[in-house]
PDB file of N, CA and C in Angstrom:
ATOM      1  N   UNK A   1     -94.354 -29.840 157.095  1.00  0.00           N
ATOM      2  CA  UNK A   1     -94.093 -28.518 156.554  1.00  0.00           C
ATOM      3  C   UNK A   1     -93.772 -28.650 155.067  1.00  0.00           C
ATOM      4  N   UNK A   2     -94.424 -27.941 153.847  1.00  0.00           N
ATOM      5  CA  UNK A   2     -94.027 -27.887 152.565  1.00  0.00           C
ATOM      6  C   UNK A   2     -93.231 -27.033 152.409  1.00  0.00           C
ATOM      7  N   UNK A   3     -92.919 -27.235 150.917  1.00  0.00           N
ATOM      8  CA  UNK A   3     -91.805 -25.992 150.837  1.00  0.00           C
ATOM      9  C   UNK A   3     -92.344 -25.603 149.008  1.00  0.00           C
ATOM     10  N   UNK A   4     -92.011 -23.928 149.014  1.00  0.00           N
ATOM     11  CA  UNK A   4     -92.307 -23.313 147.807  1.00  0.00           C
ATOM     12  C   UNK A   4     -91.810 -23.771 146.449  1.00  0.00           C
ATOM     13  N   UNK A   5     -92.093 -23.358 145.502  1.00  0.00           N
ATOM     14  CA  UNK A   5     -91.201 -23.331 144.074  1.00  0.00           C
ATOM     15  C   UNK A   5     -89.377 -22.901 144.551  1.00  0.00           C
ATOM     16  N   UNK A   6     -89.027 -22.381 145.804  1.00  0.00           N
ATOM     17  CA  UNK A   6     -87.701 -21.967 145.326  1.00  0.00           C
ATOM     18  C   UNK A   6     -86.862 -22.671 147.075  1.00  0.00           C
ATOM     19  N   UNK A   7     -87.923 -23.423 147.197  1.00  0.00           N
ATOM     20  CA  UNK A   7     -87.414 -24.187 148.316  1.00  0.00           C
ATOM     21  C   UNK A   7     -87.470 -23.693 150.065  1.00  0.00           C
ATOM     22  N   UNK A   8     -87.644 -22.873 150.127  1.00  0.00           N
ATOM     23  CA  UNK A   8     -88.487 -22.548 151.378  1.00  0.00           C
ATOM     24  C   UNK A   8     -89.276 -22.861 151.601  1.00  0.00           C
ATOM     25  N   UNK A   9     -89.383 -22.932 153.729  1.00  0.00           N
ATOM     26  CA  UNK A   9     -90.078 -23.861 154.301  1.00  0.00           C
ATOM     27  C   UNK A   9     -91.411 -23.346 154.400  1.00  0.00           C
ATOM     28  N   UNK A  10     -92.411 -23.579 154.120  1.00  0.00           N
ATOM     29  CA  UNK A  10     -93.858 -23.173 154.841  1.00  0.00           C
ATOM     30  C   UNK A  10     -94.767 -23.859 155.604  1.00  0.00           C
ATOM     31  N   UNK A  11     -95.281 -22.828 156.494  1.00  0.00           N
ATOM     32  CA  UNK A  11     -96.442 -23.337 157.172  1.00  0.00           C
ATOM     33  C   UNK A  11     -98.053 -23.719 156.391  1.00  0.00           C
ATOM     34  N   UNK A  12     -98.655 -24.776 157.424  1.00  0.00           N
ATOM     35  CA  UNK A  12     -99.497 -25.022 156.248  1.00  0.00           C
ATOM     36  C   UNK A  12    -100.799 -23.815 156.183  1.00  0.00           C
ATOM     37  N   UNK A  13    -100.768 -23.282 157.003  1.00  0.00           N
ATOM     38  CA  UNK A  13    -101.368 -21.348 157.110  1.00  0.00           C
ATOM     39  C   UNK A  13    -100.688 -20.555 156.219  1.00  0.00           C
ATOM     40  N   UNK A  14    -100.011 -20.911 155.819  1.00  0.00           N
ATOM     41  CA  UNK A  14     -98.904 -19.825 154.878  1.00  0.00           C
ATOM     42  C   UNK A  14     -99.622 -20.758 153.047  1.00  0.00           C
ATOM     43  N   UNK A  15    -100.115 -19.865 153.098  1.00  0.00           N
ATOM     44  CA  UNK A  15    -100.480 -20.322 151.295  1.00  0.00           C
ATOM     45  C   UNK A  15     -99.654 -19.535 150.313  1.00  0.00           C
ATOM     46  N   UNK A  16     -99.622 -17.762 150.171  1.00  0.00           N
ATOM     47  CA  UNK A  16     -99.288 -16.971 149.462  1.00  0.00           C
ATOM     48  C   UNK A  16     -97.645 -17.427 149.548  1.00  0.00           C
ATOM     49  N   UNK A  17     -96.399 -18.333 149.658  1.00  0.00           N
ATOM     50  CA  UNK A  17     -95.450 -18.779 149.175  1.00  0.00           C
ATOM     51  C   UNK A  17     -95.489 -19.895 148.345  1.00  0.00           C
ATOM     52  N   UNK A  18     -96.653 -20.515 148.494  1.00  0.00           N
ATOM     53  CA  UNK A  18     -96.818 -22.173 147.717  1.00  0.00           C
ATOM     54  C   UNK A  18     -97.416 -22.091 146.265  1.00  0.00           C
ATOM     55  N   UNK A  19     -98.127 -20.999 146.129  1.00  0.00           N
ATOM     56  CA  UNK A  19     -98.377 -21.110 144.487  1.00  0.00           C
ATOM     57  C   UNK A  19     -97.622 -19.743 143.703  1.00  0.00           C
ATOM     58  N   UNK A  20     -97.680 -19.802 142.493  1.00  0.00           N
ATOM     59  CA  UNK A  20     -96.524 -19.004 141.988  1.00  0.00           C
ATOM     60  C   UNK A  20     -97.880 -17.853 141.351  1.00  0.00           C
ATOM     61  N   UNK A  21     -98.101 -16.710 141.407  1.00  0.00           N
ATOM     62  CA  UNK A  21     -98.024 -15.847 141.410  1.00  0.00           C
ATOM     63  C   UNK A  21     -98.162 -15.721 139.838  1.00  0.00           C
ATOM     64  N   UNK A  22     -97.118 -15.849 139.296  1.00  0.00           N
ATOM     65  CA  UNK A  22     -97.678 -15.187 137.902  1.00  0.00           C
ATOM     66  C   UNK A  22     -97.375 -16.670 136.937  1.00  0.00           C
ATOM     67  N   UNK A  23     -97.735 -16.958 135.664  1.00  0.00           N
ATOM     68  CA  UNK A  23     -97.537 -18.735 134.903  1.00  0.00           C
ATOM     69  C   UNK A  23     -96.005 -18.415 134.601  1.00  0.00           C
ATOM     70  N   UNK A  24     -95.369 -19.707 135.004  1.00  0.00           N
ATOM     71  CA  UNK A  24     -94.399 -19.937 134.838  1.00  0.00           C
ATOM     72  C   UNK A  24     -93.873 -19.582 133.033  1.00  0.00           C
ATOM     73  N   UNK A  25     -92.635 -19.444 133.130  1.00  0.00           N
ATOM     74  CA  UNK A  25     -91.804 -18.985 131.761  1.00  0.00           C
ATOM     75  C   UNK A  25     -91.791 -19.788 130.606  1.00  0.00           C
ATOM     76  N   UNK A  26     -91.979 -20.093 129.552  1.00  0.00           N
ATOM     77  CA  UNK A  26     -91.595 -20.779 128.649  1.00  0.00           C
ATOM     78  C   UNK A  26     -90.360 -21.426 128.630  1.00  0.00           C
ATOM     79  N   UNK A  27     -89.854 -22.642 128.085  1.00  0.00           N
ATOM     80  CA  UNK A  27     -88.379 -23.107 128.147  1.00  0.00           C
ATOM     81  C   UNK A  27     -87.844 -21.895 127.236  1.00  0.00           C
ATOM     82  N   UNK A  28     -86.509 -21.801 127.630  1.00  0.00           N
ATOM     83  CA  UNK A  28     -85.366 -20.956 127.174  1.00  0.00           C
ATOM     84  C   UNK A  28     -85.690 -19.396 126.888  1.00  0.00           C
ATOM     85  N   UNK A  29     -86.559 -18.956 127.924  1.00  0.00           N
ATOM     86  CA  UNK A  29     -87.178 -17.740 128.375  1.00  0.00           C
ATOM     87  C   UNK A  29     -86.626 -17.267 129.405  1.00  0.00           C
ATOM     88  N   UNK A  30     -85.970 -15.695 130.043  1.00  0.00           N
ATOM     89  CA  UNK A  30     -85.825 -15.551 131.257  1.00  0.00           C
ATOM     90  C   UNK A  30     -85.986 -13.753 131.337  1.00  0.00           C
ATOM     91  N   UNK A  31     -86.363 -13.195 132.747  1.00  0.00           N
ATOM     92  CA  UNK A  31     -87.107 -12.110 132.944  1.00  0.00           C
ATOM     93  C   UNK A  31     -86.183 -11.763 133.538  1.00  0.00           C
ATOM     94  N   UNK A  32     -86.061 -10.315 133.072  1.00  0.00           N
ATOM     95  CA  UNK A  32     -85.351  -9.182 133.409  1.00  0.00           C
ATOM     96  C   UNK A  32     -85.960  -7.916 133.544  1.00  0.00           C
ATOM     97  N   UNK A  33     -85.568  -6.732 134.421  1.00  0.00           N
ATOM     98  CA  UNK A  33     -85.918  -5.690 134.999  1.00  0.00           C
ATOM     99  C   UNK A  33     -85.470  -4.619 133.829  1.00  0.00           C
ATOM    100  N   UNK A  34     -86.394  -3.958 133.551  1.00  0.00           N
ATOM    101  CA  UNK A  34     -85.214  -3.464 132.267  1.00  0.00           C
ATOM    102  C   UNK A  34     -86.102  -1.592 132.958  1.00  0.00           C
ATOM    103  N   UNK A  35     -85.203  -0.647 132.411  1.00  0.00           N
ATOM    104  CA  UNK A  35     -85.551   0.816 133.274  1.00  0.00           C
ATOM    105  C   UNK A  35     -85.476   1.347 131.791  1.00  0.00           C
ATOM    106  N   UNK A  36     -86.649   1.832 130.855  1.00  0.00           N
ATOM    107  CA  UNK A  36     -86.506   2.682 129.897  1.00  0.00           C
ATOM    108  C   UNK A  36     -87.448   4.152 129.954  1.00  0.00           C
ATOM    109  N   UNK A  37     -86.580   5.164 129.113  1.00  0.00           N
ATOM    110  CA  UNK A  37     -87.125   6.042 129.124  1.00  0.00           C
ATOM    111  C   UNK A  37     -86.972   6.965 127.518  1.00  0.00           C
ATOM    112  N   UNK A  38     -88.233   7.259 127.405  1.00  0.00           N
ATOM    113  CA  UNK A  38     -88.558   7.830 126.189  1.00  0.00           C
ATOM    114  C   UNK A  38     -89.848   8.798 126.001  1.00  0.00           C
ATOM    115  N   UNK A  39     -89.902   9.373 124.486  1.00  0.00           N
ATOM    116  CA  UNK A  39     -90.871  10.444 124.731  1.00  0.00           C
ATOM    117  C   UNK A  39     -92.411   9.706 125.183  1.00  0.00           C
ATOM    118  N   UNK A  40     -93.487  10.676 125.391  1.00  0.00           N
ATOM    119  CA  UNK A  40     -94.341  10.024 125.725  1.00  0.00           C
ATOM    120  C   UNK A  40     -95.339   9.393 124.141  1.00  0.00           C
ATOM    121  N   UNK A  41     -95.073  10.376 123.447  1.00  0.00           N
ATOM    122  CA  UNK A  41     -95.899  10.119 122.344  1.00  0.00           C
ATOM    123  C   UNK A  41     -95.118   8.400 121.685  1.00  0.00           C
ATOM    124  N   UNK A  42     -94.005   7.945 121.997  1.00  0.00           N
ATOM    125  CA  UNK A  42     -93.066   6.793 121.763  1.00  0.00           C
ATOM    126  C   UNK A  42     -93.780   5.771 122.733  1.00  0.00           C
ATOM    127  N   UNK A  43     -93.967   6.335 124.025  1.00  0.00           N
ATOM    128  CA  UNK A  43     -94.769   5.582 125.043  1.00  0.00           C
ATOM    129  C   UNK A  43     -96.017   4.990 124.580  1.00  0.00           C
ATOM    130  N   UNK A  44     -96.326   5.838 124.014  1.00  0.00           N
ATOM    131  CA  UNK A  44     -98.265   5.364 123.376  1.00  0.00           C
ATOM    132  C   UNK A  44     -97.967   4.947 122.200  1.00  0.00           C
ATOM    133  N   UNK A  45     -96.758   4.826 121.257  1.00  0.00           N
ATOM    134  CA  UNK A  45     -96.787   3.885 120.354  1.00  0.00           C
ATOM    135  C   UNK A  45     -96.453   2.675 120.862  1.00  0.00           C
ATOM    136  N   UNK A  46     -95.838   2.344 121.901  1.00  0.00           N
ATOM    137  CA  UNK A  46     -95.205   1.225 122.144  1.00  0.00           C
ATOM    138  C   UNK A  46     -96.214   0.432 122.805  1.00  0.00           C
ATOM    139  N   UNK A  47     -97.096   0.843 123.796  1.00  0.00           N
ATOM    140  CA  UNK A  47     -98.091   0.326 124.585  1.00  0.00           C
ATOM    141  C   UNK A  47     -98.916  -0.091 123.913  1.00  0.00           C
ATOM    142  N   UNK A  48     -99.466   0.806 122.567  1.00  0.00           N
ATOM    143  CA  UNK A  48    -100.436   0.539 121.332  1.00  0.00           C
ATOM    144  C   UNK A  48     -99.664  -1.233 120.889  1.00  0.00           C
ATOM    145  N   UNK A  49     -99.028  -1.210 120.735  1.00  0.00           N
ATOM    146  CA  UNK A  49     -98.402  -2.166 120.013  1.00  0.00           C
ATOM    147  C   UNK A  49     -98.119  -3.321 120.885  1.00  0.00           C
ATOM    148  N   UNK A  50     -97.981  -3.097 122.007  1.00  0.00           N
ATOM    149  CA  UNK A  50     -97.912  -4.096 123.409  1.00  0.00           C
ATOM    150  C   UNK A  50     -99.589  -4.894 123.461  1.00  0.00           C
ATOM    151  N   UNK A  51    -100.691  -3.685 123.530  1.00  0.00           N
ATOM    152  CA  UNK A  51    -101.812  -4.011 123.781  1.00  0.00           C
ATOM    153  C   UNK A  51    -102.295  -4.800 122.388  1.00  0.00           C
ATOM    154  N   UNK A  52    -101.828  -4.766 121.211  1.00  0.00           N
ATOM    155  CA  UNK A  52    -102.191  -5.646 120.139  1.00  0.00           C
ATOM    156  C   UNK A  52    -101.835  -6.943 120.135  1.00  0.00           C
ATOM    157  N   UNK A  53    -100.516  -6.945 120.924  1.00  0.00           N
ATOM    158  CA  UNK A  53    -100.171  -8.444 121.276  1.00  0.00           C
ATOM    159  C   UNK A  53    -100.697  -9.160 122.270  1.00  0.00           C
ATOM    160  N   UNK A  54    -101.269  -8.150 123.182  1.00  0.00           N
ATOM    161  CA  UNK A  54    -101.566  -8.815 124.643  1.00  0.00           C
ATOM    162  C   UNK A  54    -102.808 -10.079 124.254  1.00  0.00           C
ATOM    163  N   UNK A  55    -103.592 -10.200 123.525  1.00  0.00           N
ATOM    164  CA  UNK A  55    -104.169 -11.544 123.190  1.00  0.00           C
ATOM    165  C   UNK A  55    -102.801 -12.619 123.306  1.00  0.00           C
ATOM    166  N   UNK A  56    -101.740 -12.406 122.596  1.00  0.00           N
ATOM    167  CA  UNK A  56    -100.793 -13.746 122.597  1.00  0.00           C
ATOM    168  C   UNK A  56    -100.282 -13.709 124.009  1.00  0.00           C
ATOM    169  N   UNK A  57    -100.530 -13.091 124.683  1.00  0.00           N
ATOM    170  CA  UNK A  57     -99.570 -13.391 125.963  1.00  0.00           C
ATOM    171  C   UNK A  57    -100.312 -13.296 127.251  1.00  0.00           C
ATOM    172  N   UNK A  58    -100.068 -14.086 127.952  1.00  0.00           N
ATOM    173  CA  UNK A  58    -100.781 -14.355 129.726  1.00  0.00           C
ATOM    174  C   UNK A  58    -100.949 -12.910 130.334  1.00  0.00           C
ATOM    175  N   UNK A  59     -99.594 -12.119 130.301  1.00  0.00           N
ATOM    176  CA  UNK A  59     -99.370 -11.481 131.255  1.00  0.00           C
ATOM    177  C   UNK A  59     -98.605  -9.974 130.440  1.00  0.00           C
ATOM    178  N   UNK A  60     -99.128  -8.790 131.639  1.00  0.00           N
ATOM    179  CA  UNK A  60     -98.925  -7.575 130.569  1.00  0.00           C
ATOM    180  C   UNK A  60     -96.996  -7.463 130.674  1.00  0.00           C
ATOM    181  N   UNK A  61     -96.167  -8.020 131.595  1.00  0.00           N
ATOM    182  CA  UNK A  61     -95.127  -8.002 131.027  1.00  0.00           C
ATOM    183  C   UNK A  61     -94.891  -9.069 130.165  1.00  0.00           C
ATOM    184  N   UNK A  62     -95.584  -9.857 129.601  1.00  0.00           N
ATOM    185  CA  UNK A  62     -94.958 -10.511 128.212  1.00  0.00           C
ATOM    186  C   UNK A  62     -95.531  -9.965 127.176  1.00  0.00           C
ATOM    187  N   UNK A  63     -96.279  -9.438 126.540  1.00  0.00           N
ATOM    188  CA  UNK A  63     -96.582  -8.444 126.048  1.00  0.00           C
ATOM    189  C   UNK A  63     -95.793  -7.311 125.758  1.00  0.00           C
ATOM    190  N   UNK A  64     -95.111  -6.446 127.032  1.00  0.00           N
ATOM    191  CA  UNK A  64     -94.388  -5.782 126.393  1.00  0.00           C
ATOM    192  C   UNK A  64     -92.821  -6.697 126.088  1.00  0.00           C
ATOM    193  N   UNK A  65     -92.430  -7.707 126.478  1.00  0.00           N
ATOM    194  CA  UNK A  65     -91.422  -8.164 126.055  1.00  0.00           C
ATOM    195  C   UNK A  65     -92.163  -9.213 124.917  1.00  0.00           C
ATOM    196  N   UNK A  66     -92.990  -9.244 124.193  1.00  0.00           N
ATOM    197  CA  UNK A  66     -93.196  -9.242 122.952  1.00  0.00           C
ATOM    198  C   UNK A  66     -93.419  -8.310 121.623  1.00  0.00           C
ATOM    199  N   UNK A  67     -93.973  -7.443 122.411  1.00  0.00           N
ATOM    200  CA  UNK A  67     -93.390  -5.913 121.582  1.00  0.00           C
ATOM    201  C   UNK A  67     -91.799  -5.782 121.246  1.00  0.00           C
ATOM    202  N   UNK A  68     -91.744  -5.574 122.450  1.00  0.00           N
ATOM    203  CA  UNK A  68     -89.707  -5.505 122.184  1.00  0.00           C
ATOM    204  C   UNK A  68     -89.397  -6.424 121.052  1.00  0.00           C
ATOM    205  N   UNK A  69     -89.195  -7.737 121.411  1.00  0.00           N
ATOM    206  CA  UNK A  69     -89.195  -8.599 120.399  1.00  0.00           C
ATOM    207  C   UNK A  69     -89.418  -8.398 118.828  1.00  0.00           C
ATOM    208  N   UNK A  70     -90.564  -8.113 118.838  1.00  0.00           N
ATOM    209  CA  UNK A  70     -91.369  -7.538 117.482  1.00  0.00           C
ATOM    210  C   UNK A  70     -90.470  -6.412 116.912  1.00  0.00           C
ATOM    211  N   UNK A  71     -90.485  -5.403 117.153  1.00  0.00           N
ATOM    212  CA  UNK A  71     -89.541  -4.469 117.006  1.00  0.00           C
ATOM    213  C   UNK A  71     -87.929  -4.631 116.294  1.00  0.00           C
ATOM    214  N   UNK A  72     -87.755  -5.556 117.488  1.00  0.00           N
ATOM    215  CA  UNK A  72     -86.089  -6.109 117.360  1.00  0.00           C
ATOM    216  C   UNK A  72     -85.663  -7.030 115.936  1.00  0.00           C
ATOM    217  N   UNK A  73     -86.552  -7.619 115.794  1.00  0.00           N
ATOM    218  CA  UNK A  73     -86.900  -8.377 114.319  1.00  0.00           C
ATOM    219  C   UNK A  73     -87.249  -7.800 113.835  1.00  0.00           C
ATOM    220  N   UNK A  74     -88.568  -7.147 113.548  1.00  0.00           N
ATOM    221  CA  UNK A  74     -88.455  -5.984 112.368  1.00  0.00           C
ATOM    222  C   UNK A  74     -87.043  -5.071 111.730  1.00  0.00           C
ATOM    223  N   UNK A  75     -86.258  -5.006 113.134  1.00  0.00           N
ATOM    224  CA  UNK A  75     -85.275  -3.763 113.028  1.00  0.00           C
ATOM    225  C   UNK A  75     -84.405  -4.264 111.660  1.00  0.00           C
ATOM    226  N   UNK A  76     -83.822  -5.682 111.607  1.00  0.00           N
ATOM    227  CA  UNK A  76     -83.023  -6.482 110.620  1.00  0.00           C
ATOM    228  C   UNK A  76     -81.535  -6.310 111.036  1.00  0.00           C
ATOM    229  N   UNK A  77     -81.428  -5.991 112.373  1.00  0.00           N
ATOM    230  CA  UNK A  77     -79.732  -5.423 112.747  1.00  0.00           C
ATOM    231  C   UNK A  77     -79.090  -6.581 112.227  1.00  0.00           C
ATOM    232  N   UNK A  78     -78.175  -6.589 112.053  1.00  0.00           N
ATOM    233  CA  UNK A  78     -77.051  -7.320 112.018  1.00  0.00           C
ATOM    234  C   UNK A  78     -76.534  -8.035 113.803  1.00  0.00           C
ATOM    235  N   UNK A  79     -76.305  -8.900 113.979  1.00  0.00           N
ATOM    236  CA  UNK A  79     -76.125  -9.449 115.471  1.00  0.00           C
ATOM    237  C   UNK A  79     -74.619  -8.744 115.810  1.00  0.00           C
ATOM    238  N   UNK A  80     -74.750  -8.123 117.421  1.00  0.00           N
ATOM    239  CA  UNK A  80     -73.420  -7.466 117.642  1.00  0.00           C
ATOM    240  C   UNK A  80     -72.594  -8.712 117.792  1.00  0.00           C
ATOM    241  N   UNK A  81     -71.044  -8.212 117.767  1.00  0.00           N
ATOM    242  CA  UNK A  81     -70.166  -9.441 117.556  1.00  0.00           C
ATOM    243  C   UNK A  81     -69.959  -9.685 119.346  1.00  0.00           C
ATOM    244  N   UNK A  82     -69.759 -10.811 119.570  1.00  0.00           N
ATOM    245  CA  UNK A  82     -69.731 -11.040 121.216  1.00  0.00           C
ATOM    246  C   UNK A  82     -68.898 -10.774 121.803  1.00  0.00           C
ATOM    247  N   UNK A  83     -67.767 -10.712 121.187  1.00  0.00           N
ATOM    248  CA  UNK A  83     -66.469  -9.994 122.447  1.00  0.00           C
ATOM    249  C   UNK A  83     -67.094  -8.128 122.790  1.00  0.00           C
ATOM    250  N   UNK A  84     -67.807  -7.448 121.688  1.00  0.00           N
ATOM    251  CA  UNK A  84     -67.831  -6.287 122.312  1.00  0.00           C
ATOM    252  C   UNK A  84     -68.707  -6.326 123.334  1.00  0.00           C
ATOM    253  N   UNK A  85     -69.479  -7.382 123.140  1.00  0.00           N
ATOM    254  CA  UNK A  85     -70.714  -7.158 124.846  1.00  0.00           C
ATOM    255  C   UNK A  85     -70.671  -7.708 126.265  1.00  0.00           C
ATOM    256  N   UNK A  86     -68.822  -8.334 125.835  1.00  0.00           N
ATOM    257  CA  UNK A  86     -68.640  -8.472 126.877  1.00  0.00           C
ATOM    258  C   UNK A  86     -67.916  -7.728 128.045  1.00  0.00           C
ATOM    259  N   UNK A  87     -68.359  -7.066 128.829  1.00  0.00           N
ATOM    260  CA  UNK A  87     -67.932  -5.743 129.966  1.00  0.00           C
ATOM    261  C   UNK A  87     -66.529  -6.201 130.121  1.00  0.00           C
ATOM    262  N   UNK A  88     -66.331  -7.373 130.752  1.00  0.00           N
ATOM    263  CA  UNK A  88     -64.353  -7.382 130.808  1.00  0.00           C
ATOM    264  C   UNK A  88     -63.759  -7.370 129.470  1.00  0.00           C
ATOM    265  N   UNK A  89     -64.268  -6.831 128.716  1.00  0.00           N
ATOM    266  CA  UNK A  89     -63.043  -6.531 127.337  1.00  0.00           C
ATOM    267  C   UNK A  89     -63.193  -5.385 127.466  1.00  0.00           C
ATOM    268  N   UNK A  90     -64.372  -4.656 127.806  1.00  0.00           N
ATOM    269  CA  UNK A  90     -64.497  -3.729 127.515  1.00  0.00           C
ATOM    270  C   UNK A  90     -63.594  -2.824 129.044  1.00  0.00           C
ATOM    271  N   UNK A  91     -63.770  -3.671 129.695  1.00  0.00           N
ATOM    272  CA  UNK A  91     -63.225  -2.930 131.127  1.00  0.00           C
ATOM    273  C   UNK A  91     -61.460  -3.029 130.834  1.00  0.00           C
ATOM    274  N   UNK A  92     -61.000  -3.856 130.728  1.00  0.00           N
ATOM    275  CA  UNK A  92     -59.528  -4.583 129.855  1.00  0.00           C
ATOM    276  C   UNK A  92     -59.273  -2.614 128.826  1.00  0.00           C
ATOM    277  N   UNK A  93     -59.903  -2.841 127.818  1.00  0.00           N
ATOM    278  CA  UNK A  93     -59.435  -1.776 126.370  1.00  0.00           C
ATOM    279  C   UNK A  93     -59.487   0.028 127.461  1.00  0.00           C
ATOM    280  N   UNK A  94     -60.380  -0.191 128.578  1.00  0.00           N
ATOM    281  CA  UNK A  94     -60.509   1.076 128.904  1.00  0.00           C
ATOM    282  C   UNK A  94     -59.206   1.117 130.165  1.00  0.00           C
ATOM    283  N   UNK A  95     -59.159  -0.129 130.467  1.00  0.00           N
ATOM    284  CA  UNK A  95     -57.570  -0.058 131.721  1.00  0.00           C
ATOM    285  C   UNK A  95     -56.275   0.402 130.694  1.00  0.00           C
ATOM    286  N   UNK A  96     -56.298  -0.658 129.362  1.00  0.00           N
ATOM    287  CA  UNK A  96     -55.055  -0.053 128.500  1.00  0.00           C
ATOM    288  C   UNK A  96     -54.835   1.398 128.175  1.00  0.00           C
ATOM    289  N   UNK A  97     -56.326   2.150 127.590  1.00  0.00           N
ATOM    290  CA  UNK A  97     -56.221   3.315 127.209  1.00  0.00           C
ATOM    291  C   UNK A  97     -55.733   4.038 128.278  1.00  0.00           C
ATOM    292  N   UNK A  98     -56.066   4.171 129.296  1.00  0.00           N
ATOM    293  CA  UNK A  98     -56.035   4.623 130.781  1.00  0.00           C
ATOM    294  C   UNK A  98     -54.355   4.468 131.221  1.00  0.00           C
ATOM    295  N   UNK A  99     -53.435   3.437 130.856  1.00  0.00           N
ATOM    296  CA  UNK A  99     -52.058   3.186 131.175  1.00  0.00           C
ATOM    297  C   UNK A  99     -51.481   3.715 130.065  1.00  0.00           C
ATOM    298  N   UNK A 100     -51.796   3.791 129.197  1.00  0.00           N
ATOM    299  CA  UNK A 100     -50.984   3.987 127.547  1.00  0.00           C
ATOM    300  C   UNK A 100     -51.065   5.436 127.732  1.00  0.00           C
ATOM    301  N   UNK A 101     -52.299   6.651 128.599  1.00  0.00           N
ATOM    302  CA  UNK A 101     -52.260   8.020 127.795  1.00  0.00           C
ATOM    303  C   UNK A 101     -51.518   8.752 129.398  1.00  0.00           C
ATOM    304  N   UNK A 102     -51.088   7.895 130.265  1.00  0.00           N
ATOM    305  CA  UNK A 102     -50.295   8.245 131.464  1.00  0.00           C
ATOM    306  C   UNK A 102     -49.039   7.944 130.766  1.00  0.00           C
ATOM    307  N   UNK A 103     -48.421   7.861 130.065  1.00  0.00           N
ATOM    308  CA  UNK A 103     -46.856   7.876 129.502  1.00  0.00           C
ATOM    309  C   UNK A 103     -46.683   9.327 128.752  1.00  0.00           C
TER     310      UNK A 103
END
């Protein structure tokens, strides 16, 4: 019995667990589900701009997470500072406010 990329057992009738589905990630790459919403005419700029990259990339979600990318560097932000992105400070400052405006 073999077993998949994530260690499950298969039969040797069982093919669709043994090869991976879409090319593996680049080192220090990782995929996330992301839910956005915007106008549509924003939609067809963004896809426009997805589909110009899609030569550099395997697959149409790297593409749009090379758009993103693109974008994000263009933007020139300044990097947020790391304690604010982290949810328990942020969960912490909203328990204080929350005890401090009950007095």
């Amino acid at each position: 019995m073999e077993r998949d990329r994530v260690g499950r057992r298969r039969s040797p009738e069982q093919e669709r667990g043994l090869r991976p589905l879409h090319p593996p990630l680049p080192e220090l790459w990782s995929s996330k589900a992301l839910r956005v919403t915007m106008s549509e005419a924003d939609w067809s700029l963004f896809e426009s701009l997805a589909r110009s990259l899609a030569p550099a990339a395997p697959t149409h979600a790297r593409a749009y997470g090379l758009a993103l990318s693109t974008l994000m560097h263009s933007a020139n932000l300044s990097p947020a500072e790391p304690g604010l992105l982290d949810w328990m400070d942020w969960e912490r400052r909203k328990t204080l406010r929350l005890l401090l405006s009950g007095r």
